[in-house]
Protein backbone atom coordinates (compact mmCIF):
# COMPACT_ATOMS: atom_id res chain seq x y z
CA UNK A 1 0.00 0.00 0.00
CA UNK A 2 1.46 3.35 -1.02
CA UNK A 3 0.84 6.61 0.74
CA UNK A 4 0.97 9.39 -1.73
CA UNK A 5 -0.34 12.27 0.69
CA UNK A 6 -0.87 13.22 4.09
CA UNK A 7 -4.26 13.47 3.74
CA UNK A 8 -3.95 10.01 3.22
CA UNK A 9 -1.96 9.48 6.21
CA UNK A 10 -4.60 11.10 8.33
CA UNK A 11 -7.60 9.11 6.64
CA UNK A 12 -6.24 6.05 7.14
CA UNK A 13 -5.37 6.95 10.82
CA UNK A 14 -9.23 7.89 11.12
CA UNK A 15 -10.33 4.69 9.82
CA UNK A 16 -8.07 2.80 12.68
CA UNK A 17 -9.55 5.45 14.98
CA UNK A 18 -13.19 5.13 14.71
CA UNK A 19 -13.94 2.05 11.82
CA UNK A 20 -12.34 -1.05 13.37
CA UNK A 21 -15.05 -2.76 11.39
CA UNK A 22 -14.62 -1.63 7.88
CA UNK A 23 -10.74 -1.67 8.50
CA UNK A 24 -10.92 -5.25 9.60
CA UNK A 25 -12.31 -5.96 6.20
CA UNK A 26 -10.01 -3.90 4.23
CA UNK A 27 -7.04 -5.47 6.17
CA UNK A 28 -8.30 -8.78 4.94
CA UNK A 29 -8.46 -7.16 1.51
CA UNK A 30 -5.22 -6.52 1.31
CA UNK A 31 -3.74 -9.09 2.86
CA UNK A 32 -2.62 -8.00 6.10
CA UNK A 33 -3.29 -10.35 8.94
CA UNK A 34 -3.70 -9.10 12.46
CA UNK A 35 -5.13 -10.56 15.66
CA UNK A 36 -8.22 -9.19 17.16
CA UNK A 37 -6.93 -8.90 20.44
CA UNK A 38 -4.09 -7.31 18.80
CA UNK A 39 -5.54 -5.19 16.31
CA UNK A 40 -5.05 -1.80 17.04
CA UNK A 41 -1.57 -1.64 18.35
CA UNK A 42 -0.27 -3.62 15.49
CA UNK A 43 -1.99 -1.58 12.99
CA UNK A 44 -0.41 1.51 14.82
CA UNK A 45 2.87 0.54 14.82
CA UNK A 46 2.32 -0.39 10.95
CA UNK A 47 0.87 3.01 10.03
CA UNK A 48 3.32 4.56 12.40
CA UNK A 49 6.22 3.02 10.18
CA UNK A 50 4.25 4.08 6.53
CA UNK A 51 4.35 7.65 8.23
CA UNK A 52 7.90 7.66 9.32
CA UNK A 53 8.41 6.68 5.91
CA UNK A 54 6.35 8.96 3.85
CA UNK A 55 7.97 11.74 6.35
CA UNK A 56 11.50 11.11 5.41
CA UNK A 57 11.30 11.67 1.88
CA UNK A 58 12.36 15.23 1.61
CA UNK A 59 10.09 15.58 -1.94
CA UNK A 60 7.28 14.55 0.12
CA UNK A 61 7.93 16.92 2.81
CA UNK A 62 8.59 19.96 0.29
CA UNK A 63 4.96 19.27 -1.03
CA UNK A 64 3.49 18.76 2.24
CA UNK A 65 5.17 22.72 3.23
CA UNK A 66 4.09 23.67 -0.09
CA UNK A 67 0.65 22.19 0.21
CA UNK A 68 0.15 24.50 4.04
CA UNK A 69 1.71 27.28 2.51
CA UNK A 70 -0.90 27.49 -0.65
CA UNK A 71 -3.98 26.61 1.94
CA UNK A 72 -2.30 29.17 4.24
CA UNK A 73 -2.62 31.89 1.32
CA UNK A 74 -6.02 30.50 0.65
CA UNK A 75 -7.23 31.25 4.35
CA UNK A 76 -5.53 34.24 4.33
CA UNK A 77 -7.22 35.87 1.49
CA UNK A 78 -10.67 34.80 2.41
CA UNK A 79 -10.40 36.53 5.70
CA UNK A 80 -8.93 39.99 4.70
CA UNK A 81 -11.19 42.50 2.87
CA UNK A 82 -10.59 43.67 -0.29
CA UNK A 83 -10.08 47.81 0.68
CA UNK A 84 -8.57 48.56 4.44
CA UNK A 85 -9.32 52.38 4.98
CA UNK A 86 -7.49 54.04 7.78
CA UNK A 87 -8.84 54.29 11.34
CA UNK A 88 -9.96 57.62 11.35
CA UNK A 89 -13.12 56.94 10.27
CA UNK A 90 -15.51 57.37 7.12
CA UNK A 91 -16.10 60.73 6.40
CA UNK A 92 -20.22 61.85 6.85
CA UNK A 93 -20.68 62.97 3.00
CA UNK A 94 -17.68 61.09 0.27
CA UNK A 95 -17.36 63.19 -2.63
CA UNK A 96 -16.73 61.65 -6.07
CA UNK A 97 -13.96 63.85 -6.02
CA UNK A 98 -12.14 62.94 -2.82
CA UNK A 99 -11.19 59.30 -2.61
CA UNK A 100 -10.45 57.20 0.75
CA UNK A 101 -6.78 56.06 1.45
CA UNK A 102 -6.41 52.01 0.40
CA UNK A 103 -3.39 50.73 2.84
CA UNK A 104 -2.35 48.16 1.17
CA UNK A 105 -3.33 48.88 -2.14
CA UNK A 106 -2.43 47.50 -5.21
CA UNK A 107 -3.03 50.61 -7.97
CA UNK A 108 -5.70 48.57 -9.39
CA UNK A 109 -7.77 51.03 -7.65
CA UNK A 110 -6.82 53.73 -9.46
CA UNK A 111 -7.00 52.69 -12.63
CA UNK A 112 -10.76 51.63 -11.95
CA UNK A 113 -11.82 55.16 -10.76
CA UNK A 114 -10.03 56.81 -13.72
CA UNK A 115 -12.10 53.86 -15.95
CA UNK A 116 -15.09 54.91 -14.57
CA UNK A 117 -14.09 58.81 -14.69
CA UNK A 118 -13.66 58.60 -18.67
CA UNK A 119 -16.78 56.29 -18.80
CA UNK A 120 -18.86 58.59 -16.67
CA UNK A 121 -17.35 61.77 -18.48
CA UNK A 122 -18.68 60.34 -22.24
CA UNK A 123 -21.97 58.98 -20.38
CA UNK A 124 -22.58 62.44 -19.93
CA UNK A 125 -21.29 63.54 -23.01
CA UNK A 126 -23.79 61.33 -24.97
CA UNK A 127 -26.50 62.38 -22.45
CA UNK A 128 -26.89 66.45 -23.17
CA UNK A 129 -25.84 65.54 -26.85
CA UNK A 130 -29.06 64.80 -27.56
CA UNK A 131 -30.77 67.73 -25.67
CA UNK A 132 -28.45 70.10 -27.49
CA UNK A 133 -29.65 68.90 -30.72
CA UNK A 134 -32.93 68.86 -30.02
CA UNK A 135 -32.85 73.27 -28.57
């Protein structure tokens, strides 16, 4: 039997855990032959061994760091929100004008207001076009 993750590694110690029965039967699956009285210990000490093994392959444990790093980042970036605007407070009346500070922005801000400046700008442009025309 080859373990190819560590979410493997933690399944399988779940299964010895909490489904003696279904393990019993996948033990007798594959071949391994324990005693009932037995049956827990030695199927510690066997996953304990597949562990130690899977642990000291340095690939394995590169991916594994890898692997917490990326879910890391993922739990990370779930819990921060998009804009952080300083602590002193939202002002009463924003102004299209006057912007909030971003800390820890990335520009892409900026470039979406001016966007929507130039779009807003010819929106109106188009709007008293028409009314001109029409005087």
């Amino acid at each position: 039997m080859c373990i190819n993750s560590l979410d493997e590694v933690f399944s399988q110690i779940f299964v010895i855990c909490f489904c003696t029965a279904h393990l019993l039967a996948l033990l007798v699956a594959t071949g391994i032959s324990v005693l009932c009285s037995k049956f827990r210990i030695e199927l510690l000490v066997v996953f304990q061994e597949k562990v130690r093994h899977f642990m000291d392959n340095k690939a394995a444990r590169e991916k594994i760091a890898q692997e917490l790093a990326r879910e890391s980042l993922i739990g990370i970036s779930y819990c921060l929100p998009d804009k952080v605007h300083n602590s002193e407070g939202v002002p009463q009346s924003v102004n299209d004008e006057v912007k909030l500070p971003v800390i820890n922005g990335d520009g892409a801000e900026k470039y979406r207001s001016e966007l929507m400046s130039i779009s807003d700008s010819q929106s109106l442009d188009t709007a008293t076009s028409p009314a001109n025309l029409e005087g």
